[in-house]
Protein backbone atom coordinates (compact mmCIF):
# COMPACT_ATOMS: atom_id res chain seq x y z
CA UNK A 1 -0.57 -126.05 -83.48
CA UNK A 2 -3.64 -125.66 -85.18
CA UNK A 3 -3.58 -122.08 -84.53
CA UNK A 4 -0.72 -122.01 -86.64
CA UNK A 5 -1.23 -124.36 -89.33
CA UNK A 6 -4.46 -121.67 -89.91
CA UNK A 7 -1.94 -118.69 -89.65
CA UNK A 8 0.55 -120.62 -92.24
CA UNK A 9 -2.85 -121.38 -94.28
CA UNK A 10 -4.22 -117.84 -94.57
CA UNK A 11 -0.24 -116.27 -95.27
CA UNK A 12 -0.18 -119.15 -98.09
CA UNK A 13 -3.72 -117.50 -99.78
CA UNK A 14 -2.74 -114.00 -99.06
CA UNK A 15 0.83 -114.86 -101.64
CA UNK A 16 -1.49 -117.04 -104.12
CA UNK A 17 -3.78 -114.22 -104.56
CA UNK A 18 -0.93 -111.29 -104.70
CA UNK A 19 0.74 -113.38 -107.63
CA UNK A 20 -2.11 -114.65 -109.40
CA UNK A 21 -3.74 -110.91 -109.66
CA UNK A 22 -0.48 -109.23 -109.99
CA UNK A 23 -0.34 -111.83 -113.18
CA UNK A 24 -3.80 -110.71 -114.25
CA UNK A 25 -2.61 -106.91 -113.82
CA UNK A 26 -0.85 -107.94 -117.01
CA UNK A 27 -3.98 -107.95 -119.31
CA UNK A 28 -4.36 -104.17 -119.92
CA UNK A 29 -5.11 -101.27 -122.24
CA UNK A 30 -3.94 -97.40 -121.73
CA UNK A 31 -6.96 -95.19 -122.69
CA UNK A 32 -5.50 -91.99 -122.81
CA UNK A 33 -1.99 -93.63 -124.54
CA UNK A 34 -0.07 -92.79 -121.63
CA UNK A 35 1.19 -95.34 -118.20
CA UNK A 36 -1.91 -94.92 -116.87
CA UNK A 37 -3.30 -98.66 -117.12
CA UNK A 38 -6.68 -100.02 -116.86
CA UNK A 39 -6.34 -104.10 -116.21
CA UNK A 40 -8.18 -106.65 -115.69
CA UNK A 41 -6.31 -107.15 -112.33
CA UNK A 42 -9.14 -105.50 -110.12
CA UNK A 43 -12.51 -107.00 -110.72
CA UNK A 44 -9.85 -110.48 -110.52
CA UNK A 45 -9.42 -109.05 -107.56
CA UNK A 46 -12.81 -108.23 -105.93
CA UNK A 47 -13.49 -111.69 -106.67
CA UNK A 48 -10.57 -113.39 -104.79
CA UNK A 49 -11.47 -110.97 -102.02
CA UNK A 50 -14.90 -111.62 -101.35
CA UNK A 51 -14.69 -115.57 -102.08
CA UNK A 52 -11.93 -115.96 -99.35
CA UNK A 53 -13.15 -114.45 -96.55
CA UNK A 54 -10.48 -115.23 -94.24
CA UNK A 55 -7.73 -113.23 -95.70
CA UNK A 56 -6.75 -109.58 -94.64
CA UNK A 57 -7.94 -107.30 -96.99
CA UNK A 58 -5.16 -104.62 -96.23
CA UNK A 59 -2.17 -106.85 -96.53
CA UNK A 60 -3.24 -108.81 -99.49
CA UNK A 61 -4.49 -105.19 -101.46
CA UNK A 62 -1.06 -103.51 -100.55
CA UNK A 63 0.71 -106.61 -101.48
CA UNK A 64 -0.67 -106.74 -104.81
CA UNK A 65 -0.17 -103.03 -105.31
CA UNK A 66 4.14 -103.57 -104.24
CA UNK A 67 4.01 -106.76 -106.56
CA UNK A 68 2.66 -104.91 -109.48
CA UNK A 69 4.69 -102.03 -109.14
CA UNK A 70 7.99 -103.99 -108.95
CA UNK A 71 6.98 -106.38 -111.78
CA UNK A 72 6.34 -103.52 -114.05
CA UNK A 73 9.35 -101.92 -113.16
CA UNK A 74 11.54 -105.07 -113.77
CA UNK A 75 10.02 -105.55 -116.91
CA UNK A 76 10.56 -101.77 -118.28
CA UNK A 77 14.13 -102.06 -117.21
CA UNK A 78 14.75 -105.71 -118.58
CA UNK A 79 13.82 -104.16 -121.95
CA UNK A 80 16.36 -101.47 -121.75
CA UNK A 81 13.59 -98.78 -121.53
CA UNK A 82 15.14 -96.78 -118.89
CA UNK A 83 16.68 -96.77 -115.84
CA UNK A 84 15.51 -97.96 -112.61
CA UNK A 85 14.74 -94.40 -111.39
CA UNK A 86 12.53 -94.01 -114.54
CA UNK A 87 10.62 -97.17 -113.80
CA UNK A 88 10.11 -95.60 -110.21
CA UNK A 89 8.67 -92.18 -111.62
CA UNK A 90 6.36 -94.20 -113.81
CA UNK A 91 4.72 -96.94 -112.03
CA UNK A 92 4.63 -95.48 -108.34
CA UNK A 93 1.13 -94.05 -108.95
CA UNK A 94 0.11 -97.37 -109.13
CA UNK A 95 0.93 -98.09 -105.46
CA UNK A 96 -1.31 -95.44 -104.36
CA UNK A 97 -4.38 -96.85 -106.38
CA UNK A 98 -3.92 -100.04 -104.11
CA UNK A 99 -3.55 -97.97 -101.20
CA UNK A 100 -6.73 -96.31 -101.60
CA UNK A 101 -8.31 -99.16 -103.04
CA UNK A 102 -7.97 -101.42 -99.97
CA UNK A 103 -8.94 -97.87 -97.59
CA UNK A 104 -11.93 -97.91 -99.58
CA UNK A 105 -13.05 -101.83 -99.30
CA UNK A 106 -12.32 -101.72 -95.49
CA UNK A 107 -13.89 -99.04 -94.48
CA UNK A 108 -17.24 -99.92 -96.59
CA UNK A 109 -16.72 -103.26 -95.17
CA UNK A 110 -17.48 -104.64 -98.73
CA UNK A 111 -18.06 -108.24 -97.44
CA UNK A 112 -21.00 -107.24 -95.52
CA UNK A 113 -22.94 -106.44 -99.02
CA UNK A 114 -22.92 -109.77 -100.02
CA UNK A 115 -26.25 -110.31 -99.59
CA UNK A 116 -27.32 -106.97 -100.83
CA UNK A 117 -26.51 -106.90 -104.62
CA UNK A 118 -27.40 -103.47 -105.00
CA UNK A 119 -24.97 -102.02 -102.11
CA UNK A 120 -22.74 -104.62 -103.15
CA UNK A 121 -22.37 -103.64 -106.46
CA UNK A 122 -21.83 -99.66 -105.77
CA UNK A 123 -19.24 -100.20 -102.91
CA UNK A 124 -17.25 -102.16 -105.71
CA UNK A 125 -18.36 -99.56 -107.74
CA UNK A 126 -16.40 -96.73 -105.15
CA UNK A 127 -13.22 -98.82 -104.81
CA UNK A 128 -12.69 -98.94 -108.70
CA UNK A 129 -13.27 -95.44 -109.44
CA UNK A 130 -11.97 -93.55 -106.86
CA UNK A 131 -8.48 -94.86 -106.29
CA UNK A 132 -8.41 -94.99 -110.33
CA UNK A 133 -9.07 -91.18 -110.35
CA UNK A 134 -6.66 -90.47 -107.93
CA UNK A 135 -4.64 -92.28 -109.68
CA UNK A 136 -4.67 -90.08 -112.80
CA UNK A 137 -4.32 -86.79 -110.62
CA UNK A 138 -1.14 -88.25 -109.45
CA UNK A 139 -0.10 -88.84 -112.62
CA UNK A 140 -1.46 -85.41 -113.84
CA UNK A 141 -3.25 -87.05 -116.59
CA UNK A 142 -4.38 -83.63 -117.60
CA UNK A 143 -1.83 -82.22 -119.19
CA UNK A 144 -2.44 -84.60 -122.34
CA UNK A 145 -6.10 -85.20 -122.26
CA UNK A 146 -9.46 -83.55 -121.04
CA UNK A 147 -9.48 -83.70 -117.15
CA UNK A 148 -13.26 -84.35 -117.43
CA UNK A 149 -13.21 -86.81 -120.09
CA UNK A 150 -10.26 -88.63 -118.46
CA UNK A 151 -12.48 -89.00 -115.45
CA UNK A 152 -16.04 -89.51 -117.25
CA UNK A 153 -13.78 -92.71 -118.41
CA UNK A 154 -12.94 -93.80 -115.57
CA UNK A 155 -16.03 -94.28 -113.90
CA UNK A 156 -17.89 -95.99 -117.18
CA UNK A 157 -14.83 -98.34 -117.47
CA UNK A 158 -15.25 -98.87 -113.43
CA UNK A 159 -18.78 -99.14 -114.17
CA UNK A 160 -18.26 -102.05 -116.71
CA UNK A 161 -15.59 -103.35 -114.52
CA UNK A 162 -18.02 -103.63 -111.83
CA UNK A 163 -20.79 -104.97 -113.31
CA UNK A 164 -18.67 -108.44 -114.53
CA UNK A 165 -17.18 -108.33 -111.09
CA UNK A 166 -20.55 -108.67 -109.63
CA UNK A 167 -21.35 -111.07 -111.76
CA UNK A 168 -18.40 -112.91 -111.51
CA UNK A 169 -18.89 -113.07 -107.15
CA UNK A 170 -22.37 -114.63 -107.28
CA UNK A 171 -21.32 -117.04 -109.82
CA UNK A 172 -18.55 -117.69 -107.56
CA UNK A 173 -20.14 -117.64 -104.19
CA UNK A 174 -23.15 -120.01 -105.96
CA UNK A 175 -20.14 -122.71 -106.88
CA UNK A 176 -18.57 -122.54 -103.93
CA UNK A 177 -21.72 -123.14 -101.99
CA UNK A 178 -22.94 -125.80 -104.30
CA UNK A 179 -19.33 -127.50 -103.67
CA UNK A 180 -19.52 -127.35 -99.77
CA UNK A 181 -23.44 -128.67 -99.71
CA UNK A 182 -22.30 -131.61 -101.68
CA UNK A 183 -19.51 -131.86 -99.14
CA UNK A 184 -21.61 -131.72 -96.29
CA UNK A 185 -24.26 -133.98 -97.86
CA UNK A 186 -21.62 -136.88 -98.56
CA UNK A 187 -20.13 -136.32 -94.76
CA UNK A 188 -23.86 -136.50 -93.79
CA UNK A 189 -24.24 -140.08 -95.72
CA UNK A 190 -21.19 -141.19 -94.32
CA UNK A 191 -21.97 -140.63 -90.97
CA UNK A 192 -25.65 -142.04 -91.41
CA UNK A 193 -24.32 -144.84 -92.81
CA UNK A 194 -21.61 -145.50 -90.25
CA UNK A 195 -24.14 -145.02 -87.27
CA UNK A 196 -26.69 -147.19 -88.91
CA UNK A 197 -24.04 -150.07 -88.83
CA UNK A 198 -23.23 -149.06 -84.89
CA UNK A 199 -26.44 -149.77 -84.21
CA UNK A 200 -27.56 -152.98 -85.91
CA UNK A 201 -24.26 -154.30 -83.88
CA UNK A 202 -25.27 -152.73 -80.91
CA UNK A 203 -28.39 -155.31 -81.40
CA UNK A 204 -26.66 -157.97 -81.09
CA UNK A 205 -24.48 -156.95 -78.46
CA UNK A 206 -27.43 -156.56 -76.10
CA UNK A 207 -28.67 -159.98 -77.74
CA UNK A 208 -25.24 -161.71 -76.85
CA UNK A 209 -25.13 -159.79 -73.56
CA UNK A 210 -28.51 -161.58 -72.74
CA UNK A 211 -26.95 -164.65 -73.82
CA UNK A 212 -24.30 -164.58 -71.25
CA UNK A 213 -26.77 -163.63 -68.78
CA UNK A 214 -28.70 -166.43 -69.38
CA UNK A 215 -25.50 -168.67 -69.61
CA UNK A 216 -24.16 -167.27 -66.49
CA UNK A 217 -28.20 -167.75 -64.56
CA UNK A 218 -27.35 -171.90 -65.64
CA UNK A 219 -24.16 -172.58 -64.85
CA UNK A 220 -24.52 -170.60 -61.26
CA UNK A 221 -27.57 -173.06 -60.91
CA UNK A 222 -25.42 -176.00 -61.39
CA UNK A 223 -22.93 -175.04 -59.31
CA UNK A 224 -26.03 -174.97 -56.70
CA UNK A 225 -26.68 -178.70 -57.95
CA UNK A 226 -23.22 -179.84 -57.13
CA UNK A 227 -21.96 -181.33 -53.82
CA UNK A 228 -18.46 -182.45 -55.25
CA UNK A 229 -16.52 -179.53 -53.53
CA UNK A 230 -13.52 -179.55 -56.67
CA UNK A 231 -16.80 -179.31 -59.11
CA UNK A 232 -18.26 -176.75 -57.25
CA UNK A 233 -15.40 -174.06 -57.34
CA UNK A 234 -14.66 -175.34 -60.79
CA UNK A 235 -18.36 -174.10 -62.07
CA UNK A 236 -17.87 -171.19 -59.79
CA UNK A 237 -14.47 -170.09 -61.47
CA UNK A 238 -16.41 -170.87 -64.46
CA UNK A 239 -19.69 -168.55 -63.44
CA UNK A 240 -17.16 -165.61 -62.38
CA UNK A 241 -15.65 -165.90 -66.05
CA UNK A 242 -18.79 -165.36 -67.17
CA UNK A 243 -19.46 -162.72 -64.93
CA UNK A 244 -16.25 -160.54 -66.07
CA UNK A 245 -17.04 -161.10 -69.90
CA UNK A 246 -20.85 -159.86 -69.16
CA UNK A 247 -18.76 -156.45 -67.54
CA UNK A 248 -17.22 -156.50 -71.15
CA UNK A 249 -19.73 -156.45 -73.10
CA UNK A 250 -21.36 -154.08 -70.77
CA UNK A 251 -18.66 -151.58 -71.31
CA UNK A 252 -19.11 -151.67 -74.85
CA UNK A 253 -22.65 -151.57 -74.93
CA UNK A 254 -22.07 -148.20 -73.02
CA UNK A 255 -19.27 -147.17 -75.19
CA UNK A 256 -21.09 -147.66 -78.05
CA UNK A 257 -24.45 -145.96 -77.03
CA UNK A 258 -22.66 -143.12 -75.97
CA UNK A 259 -21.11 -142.41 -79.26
CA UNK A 260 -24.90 -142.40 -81.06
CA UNK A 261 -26.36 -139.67 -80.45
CA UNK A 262 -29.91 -141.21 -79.48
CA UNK A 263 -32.19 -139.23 -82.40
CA UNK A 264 -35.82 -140.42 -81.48
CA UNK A 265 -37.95 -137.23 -82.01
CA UNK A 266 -35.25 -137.60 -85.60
CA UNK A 267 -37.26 -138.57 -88.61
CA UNK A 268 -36.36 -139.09 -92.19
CA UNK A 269 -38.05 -140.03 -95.34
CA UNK A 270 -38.20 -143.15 -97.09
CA UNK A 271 -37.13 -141.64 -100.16
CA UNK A 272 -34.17 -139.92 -98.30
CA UNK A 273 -33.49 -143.28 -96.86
CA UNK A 274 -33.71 -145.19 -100.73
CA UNK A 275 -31.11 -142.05 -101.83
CA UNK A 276 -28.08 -142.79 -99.26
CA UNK A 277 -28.29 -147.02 -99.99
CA UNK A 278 -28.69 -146.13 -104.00
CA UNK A 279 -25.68 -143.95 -103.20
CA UNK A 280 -23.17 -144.93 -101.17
CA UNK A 281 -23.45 -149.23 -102.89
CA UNK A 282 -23.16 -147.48 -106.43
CA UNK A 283 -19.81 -145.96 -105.45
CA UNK A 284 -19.12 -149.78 -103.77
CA UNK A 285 -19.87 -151.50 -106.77
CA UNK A 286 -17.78 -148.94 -108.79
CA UNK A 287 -14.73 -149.42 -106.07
CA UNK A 288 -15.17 -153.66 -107.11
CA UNK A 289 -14.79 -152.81 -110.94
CA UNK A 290 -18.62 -153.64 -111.56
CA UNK A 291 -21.02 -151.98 -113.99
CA UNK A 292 -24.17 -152.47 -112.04
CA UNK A 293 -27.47 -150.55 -113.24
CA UNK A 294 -29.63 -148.83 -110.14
CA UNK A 295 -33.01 -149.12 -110.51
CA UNK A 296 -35.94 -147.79 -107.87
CA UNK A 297 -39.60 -147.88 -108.16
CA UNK A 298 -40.63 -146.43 -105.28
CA UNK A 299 -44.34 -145.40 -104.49
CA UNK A 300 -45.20 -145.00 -100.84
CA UNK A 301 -42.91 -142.33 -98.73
CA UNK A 302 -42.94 -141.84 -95.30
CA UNK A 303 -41.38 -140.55 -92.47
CA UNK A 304 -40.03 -142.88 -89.96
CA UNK A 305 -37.57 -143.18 -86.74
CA UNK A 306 -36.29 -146.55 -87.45
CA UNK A 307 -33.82 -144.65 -90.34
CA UNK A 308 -30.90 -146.40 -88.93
CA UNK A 309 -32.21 -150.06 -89.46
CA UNK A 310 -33.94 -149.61 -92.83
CA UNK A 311 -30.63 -147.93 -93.71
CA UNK A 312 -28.94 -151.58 -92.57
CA UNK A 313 -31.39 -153.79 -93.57
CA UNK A 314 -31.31 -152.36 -97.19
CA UNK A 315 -27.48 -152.08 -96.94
CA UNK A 316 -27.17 -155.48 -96.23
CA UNK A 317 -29.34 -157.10 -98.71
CA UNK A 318 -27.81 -154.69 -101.56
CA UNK A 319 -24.22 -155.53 -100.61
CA UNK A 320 -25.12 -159.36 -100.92
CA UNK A 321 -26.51 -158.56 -104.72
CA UNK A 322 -23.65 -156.46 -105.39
CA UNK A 323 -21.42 -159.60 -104.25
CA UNK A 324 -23.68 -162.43 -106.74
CA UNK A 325 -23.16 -159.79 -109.60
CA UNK A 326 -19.88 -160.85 -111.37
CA UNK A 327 -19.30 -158.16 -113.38
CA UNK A 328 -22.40 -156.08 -115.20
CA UNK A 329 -25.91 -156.56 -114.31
CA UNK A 330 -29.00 -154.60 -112.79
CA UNK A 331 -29.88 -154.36 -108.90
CA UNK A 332 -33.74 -153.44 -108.92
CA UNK A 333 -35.51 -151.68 -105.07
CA UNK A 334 -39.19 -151.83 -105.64
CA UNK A 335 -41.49 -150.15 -102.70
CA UNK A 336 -45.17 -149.95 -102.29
CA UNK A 337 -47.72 -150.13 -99.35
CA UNK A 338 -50.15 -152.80 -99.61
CA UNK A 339 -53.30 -153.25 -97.19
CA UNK A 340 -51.18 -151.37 -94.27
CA UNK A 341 -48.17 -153.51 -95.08
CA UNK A 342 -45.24 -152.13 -96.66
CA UNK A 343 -43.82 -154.20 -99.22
CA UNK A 344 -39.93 -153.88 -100.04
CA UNK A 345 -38.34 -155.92 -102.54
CA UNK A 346 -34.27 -156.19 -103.86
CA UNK A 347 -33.95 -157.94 -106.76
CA UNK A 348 -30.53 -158.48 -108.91
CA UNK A 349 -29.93 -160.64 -111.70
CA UNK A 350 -26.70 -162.26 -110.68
CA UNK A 351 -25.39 -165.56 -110.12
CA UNK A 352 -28.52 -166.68 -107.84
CA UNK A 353 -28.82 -169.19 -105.25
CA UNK A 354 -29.00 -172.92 -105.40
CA UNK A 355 -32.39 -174.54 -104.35
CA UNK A 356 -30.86 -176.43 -101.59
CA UNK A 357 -29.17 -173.27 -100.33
CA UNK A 358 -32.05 -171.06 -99.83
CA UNK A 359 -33.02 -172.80 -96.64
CA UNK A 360 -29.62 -172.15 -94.92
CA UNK A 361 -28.65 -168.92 -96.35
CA UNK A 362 -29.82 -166.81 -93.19
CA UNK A 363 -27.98 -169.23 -90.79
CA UNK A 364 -25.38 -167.71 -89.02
CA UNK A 365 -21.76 -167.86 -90.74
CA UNK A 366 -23.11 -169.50 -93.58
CA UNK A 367 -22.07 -168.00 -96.96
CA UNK A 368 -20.97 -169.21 -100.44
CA UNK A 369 -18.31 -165.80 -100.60
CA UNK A 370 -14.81 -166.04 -100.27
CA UNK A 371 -12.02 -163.60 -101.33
CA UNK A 372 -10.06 -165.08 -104.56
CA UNK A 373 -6.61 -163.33 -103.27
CA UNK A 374 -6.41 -164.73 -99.68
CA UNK A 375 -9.29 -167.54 -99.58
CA UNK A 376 -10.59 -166.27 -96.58
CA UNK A 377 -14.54 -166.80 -96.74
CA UNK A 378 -17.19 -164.06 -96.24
CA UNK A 379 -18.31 -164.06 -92.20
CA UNK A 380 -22.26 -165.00 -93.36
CA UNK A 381 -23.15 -162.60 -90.89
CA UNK A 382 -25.17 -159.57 -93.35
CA UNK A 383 -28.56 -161.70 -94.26
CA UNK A 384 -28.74 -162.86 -90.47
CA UNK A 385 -28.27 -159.40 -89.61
CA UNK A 386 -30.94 -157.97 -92.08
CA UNK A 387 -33.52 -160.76 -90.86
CA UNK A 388 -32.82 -160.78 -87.33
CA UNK A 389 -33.79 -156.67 -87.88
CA UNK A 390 -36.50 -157.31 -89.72
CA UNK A 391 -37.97 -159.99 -87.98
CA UNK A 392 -37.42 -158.90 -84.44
CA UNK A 393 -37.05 -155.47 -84.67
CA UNK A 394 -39.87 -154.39 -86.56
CA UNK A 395 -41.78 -157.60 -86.40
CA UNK A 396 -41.50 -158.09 -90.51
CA UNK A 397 -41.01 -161.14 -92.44
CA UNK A 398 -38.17 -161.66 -94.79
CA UNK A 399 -38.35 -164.40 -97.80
CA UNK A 400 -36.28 -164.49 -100.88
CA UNK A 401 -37.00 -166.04 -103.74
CA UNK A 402 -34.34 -167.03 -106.63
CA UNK A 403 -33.19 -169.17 -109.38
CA UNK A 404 -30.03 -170.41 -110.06
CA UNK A 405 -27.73 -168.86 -112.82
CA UNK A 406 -30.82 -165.96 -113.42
CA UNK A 407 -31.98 -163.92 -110.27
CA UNK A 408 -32.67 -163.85 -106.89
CA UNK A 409 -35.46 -161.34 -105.29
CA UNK A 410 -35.47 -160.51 -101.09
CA UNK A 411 -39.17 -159.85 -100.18
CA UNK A 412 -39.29 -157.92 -97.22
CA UNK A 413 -42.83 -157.25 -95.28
CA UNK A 414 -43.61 -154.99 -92.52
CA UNK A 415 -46.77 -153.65 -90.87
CA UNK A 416 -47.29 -149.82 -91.69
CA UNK A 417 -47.44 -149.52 -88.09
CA UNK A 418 -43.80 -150.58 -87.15
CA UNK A 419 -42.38 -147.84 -89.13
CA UNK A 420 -44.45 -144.83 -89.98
CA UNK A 421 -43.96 -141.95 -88.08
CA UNK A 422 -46.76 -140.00 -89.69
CA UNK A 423 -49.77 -141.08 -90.54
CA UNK A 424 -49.82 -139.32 -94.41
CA UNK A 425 -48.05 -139.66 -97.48
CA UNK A 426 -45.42 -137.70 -98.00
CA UNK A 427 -45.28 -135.78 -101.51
């Protein structure tokens, strides 16, 4: 199937770029006031050819040369110029330009110049001026114009031609490739970003699969304690329960460590790290309607391993500022290093937190969020997440500081040690 959805893909280019040059091939002159046509057709052409790659040079050349010979004959006979024998006589030569023309890029392989300007631009150079000048002895051009100065024009005006066809390609190639490294980069994001939230669960599903461990260790020891025989295989049903959910979450936990691709020896910058949060939350806040203002002052990069949970932690905290900003305001990422500490701080000026909040804000579930179409609150779960990280992960320390109705500020601190890869600044 996807063999032939390619097939049906490259057949669907192959017509698009027959039509749309055949439609160019009307944008002409006649230079020695004859049929003989120069157009702007080919260098449209060369362009089309050499940007899409995946079409067959042959078939689309030849189809462009049958297309352009049938609408020029339609359109002399549609204005009562002459028969359709006539048009033949006339506009046949034209064929045989294309012929040769797509001879002439094949065998030079013209794609492989590509990164050779010069050879490039002289293989082009061939396929104009040959097949032209063939061309004109079909049409024995001579007989109302110098042979030599027929041909001497020719190869200047495939000269010209070639020269804005060159130009044309690179400009063409450079946006093309400057589309698809944007592409890549935002695929690249995504996928950081998803696999950064994989594993900040997959912290807490080794946490809650100690959990049940440790619940399972209790209840086996009170079954131990028991002499009431119904008691007993009660707490044992009760310990095997325990037992099967612990397989559970051991499945997952192996599901979901297979999937990451464990990148240790992988390091990324700081900067690089400050660049897909700054990212991916503007286009969030955007999605909510929001005019929010990015601002980073960063001053100490380095390269580090722990990507994916600097890429949650900051996540997190930015999401929850995005959330307190109603409408317009200013989210603020200030980084420094500070006597081997590194020193993060996201502040916003939104709604900020009541005084007698800020001791229960990083309790699980709790959260002052809930969704004004279906009422259903926010889960409470992303500042638990973001100190649990921070705190036990890289042995950090996470405050915030705030004041209702004006701002609120997440201080984040965490020894040099726990993060840098590399001993240097980065520059």
């Amino acid at each position: 199937m996807g063999i032939l959805n390619e097939h049906s893909r490259s057949i669907e280019k192959t017509i698009l770029v027959a039509v749309f040059t055949t439609f160019m091939g009307q944008i002409y002159f006649t230079p020695f006031g004859s049929e003989f046509r120069l157009t702007f057709a080919v260098a449209v052409l060369n362009v089309l050819m050499l940007t899409f790659k995946e079409i067959n040079p042959l078939a689309t050349i030849n189809l462009v040369g049958l297309m352009t010979f049938f609408v020029r004959s339609s359109v002399f006979v549609f204005n009562q110029n002459g028969t359709i024998m006539d048009a033949f006589h006339i506009y046949y030569p034209a064929v045989f330009f294309y012929i040769f023309y797509s001879l002439f890029f094949v065998l030079l392989d013209v794609r492989s110049f590509l990164k050779n300007p010069l050879a490039l631009f002289i293989s082009i150079w061939i396929c104009d001026s040959i097949p032209n000048s063939i061309e004109v002895i079909i049409r024995q051009e001579w007989r109302i114009a110098n042979f030599e100065q027929i041909i001497y024009t020719v190869i200047m005006i495939g000269l010209f031609r070639t020269v804005f066809t060159t130009v044309m390609i690179y400009i063409s190639n450079y946006y093309f490739q400057h589309v698809s490294e944007k592409q890549k980069h935002q695929k690249f994001v995504e996928k950081i970003v998803l696999m950064s939230s994989l594993k900040t669960e997959l912290f807490f599903l080794r946490k809650s699969k100690n959990d049940i461990e440790d619940a399972m260790r209790r209840s086996f020891e009170i079954y131990e304690k028991l002499e009431n025989g119904d008691e007993k295989a009660a707490i044992l049903t009760v310990s095997k329960d325990i037992h099967e959910i612990k397989k559970d979450y051991t499945r997952v936990i192996a599901g979901i460590e297979k999937s990451i691709e464990e990148t240790s020896d992988f390091q990324m910058d700081f900067f690089e790290i400050l660049s897909i949060v700054t990212e991916t939350n503007r286009k969030l806040s955007e999605s909510k309607g929001k005019k929010i203002a990015f601002k980073v002052n960063n001053f100490y990069n380095f390269k580090t391993t722990e990507y994916f949970t600097l890429i949650s932690i900051l996540n997190n905290l930015v999401v929850n500022s995005i959330e307190a900003i109603e409408m317009e305001g200013m989210i603020s990422i200030y980084e420094n290093l500070h006597d081997d500490v590194i020193f993060i701080s996201v502040f916003d000026d939104g709604e900020g937190i009541d005084e007698v909040d800020i001791s229960l804000i990083f309790e699980p579930g709790y959260s002052t969020k809930y969704n004004e179409v279906n009422g259903i609150m926010s889960s409470g779960i992303g500042l638990t997440h973001a100190k649990y990280l921070i705190e036990e992960i890289l042995g950090g320390r996470l405050s915030v500081e705030s004041q209702k109705g004006v701002s609120t500020s997440f201080n984040i601190l965490i020894p040099k040690n726990n993060l840098v890869a590399e001993r240097e600044i980065l520059q």
